[in-house]
Protein backbone atom coordinates (compact mmCIF):
# COMPACT_ATOMS: atom_id res chain seq x y z
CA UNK A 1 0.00 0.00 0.00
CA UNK A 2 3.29 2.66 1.09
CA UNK A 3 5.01 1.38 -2.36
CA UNK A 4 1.54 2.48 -4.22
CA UNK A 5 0.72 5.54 -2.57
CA UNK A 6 4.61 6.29 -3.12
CA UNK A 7 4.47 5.69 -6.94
CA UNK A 8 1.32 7.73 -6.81
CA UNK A 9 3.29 10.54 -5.75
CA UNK A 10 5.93 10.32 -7.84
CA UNK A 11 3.90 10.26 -10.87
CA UNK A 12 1.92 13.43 -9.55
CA UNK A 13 5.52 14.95 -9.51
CA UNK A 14 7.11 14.09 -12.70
CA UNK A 15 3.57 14.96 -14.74
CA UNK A 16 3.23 18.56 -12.65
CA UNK A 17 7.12 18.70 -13.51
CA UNK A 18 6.76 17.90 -17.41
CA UNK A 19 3.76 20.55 -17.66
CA UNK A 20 6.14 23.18 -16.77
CA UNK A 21 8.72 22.60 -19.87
CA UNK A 22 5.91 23.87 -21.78
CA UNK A 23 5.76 26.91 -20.22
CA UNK A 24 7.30 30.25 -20.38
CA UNK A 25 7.93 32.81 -17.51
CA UNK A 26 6.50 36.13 -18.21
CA UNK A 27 6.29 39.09 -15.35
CA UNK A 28 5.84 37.92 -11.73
CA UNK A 29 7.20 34.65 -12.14
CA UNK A 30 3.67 33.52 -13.56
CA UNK A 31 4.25 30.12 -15.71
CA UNK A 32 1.85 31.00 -18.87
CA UNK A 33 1.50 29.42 -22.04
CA UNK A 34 3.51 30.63 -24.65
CA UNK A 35 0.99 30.25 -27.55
CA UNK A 36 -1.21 33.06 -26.63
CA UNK A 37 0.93 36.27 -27.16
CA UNK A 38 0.08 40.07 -27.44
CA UNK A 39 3.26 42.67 -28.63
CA UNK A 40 2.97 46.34 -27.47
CA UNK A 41 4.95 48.50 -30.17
CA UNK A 42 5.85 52.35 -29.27
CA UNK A 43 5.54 54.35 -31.44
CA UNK A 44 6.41 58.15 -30.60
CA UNK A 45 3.31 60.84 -31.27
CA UNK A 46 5.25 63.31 -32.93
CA UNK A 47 8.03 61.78 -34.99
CA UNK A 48 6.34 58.82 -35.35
CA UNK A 49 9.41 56.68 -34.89
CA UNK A 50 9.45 53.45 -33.44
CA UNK A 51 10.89 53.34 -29.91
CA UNK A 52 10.86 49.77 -29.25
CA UNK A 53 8.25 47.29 -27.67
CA UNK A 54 7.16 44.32 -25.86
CA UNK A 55 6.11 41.06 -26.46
CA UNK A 56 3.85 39.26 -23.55
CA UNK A 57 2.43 35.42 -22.94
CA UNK A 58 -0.68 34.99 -21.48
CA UNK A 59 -3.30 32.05 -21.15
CA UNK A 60 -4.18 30.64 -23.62
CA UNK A 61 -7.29 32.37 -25.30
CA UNK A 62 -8.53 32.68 -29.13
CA UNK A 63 -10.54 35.98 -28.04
CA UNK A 64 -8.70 39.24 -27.42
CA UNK A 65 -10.69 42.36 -25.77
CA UNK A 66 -8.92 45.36 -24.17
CA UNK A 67 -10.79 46.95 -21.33
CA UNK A 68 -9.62 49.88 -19.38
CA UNK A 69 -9.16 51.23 -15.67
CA UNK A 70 -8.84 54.79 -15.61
CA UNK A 71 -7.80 57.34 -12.90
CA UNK A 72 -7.78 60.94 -14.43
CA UNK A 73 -5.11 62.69 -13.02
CA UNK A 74 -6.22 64.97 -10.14
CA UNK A 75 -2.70 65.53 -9.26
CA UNK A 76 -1.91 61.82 -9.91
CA UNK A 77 -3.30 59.55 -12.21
CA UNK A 78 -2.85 56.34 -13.65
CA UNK A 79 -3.98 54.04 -16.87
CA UNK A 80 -4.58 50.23 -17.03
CA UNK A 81 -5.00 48.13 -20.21
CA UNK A 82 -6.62 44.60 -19.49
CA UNK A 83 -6.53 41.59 -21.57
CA UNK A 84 -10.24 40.87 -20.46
CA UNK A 85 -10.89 37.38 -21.48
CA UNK A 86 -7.74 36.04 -18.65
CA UNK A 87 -8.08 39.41 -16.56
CA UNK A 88 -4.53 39.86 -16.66
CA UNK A 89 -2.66 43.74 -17.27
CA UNK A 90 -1.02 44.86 -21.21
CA UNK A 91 -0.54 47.65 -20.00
CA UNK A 92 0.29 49.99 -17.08
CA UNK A 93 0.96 53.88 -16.57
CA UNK A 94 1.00 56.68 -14.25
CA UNK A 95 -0.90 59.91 -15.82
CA UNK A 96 0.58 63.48 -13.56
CA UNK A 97 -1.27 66.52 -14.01
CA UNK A 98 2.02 69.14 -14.51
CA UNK A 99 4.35 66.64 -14.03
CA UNK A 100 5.48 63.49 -16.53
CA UNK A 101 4.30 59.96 -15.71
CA UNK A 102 6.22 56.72 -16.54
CA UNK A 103 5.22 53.12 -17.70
CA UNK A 104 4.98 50.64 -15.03
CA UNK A 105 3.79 47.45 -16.29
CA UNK A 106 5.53 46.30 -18.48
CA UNK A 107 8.60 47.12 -16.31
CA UNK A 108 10.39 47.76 -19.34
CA UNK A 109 10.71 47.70 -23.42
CA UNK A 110 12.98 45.64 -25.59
CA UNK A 111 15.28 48.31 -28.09
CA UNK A 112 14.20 48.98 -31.66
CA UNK A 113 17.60 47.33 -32.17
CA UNK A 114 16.38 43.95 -30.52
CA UNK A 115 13.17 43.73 -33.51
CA UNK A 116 14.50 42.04 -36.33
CA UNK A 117 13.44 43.68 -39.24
CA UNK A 118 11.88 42.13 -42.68
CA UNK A 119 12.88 43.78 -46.33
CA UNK A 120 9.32 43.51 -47.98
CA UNK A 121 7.49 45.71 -45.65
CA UNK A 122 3.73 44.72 -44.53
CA UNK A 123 1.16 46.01 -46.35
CA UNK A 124 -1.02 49.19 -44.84
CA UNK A 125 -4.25 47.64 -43.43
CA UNK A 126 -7.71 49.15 -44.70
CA UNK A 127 -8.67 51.40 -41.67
CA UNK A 128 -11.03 49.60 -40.40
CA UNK A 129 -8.59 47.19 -39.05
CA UNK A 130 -7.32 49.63 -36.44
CA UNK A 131 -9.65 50.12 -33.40
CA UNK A 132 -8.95 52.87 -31.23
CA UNK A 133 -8.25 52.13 -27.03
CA UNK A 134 -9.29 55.55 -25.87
CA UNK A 135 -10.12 57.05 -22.62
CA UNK A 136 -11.94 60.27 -21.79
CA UNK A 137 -8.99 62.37 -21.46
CA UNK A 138 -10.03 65.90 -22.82
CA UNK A 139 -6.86 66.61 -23.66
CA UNK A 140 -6.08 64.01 -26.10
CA UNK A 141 -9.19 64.86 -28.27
CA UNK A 142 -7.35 66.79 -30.98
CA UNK A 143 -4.02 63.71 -31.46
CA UNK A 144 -7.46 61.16 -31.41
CA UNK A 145 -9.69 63.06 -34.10
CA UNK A 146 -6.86 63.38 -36.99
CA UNK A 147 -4.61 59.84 -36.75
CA UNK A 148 -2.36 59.40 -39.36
CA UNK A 149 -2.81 55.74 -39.82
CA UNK A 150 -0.03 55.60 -42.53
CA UNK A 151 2.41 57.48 -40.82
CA UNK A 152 1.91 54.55 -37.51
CA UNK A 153 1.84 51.66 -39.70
CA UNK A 154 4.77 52.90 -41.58
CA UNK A 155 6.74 52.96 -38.66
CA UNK A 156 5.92 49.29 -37.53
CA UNK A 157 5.62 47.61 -40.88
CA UNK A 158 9.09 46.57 -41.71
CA UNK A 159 9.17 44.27 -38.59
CA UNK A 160 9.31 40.97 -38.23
CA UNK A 161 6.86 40.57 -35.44
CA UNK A 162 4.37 42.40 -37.24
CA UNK A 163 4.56 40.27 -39.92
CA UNK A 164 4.25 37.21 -38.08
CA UNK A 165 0.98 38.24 -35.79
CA UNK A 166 -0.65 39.32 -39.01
CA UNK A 167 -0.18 36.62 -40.82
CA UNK A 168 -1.03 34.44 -37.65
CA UNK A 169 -3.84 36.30 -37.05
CA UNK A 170 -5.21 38.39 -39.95
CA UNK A 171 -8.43 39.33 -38.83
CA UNK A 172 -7.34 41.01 -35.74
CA UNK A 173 -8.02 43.92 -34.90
CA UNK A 174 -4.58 46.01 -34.66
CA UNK A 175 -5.79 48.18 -31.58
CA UNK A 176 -3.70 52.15 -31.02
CA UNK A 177 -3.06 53.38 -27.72
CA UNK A 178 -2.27 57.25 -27.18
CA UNK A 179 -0.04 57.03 -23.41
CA UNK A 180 -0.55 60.84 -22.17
CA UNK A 181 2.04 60.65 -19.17
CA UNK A 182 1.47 64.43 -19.01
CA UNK A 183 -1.47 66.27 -19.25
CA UNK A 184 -2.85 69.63 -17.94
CA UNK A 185 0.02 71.07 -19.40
CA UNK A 186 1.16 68.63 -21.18
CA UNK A 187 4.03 68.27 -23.90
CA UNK A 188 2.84 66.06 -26.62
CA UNK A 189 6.59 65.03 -27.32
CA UNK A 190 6.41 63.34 -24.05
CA UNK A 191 3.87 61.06 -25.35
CA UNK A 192 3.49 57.87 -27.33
CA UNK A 193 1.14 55.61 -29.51
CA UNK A 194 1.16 52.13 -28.69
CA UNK A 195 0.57 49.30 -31.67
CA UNK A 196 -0.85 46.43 -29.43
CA UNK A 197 -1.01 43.41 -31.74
CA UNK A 198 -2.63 39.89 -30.83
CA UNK A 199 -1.23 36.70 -32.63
């Protein structure tokens, strides 16, 4: 009965044990599945030149909604992006009325250096591909009424990444962010679009 209950165990182990090889790390020591990926790519408002960007795991999930938590910036504010369908963050900033905010989650970005780039560039979307994340930040209005699609697609099309989500996942939606770390008055060359991107 000892010798059963001891095999028992050890099976238990070694199956818990080879579940975890097929796992990746990602943020708070969370093991996720690595099939189900989202990359953030920053893109800056002004210049529109790409500043580098993220790639994240989560559970795995064929459905892909953003939702938002939103503090407007008394003094201090702050932004959330949520995958919805697992409940888990994209994104994460601080929004400072006279003051400059910074990205916490994710805790940082890879380099533009670090995306390997493709020579045939991907194609510009129709515009109804892109969907908007927006939140009712007054001072945003004019950047969110005139978006030069082109000029944020051109930035992001030559890499890699992009390629591969969109031809993983065609029918995505390819979602824009506007990050406002600074608002009342606040310098638009402080802030960034984010390309968020579902695979």
């Amino acid at each position: 009965m000892k010798k059963s209950l001891l095999l028992l165990c050890f099976l238990a182990f070694f199956t818990a044990c080879s579940d975890d090889s097929e796992t990746q790390a990602v943020g708070d020591d969370n093991q996720l599945p690595v099939g189900n990926k989202v990359v953030l790519l920053k893109v800056d408002l002004l210049t529109n030149s790409f500043e580098g960007g993220k790639e994240l795991a989560f559970p795995e999930n064929s459905n892909f909604t953003i939702s938002t938590d939103f503090n407007p910036a008394g003094d201090f504010g702050d932004i959330t992006l949520i995958y919805e369908e697992v409940s888990e963050p994209i994104f994460s900033g601080d929004i400072i009325w006279m003051g400059l905010g910074q990205m916490t989650f994710p805790e940082s970005i890879n380099t533009p250096e670090e995306f390997p780039t493709i020579q045939n560039p991907v194609s510009q979307p129709d515009e109804s591909q892109f969907a908007l994340v927006s939140v009712d930040e007054p001072a945003t209005s004019p950047f969110l009424s005139d978006i030069d699609y082109d000029a944020i697609w051109s930035s992001v099309n030559n890499l890699a990444v992009v390629k591969e989500y969109r031809e993983s996942n065609p029918e995505s939606k390819i979602n824009l962010f506007l990050y406002t770390p600074s608002v009342g008055v606040g310098d638009p060359a402080e802030w960034d679009w984010f390309v968020i991107l579902k695979n």
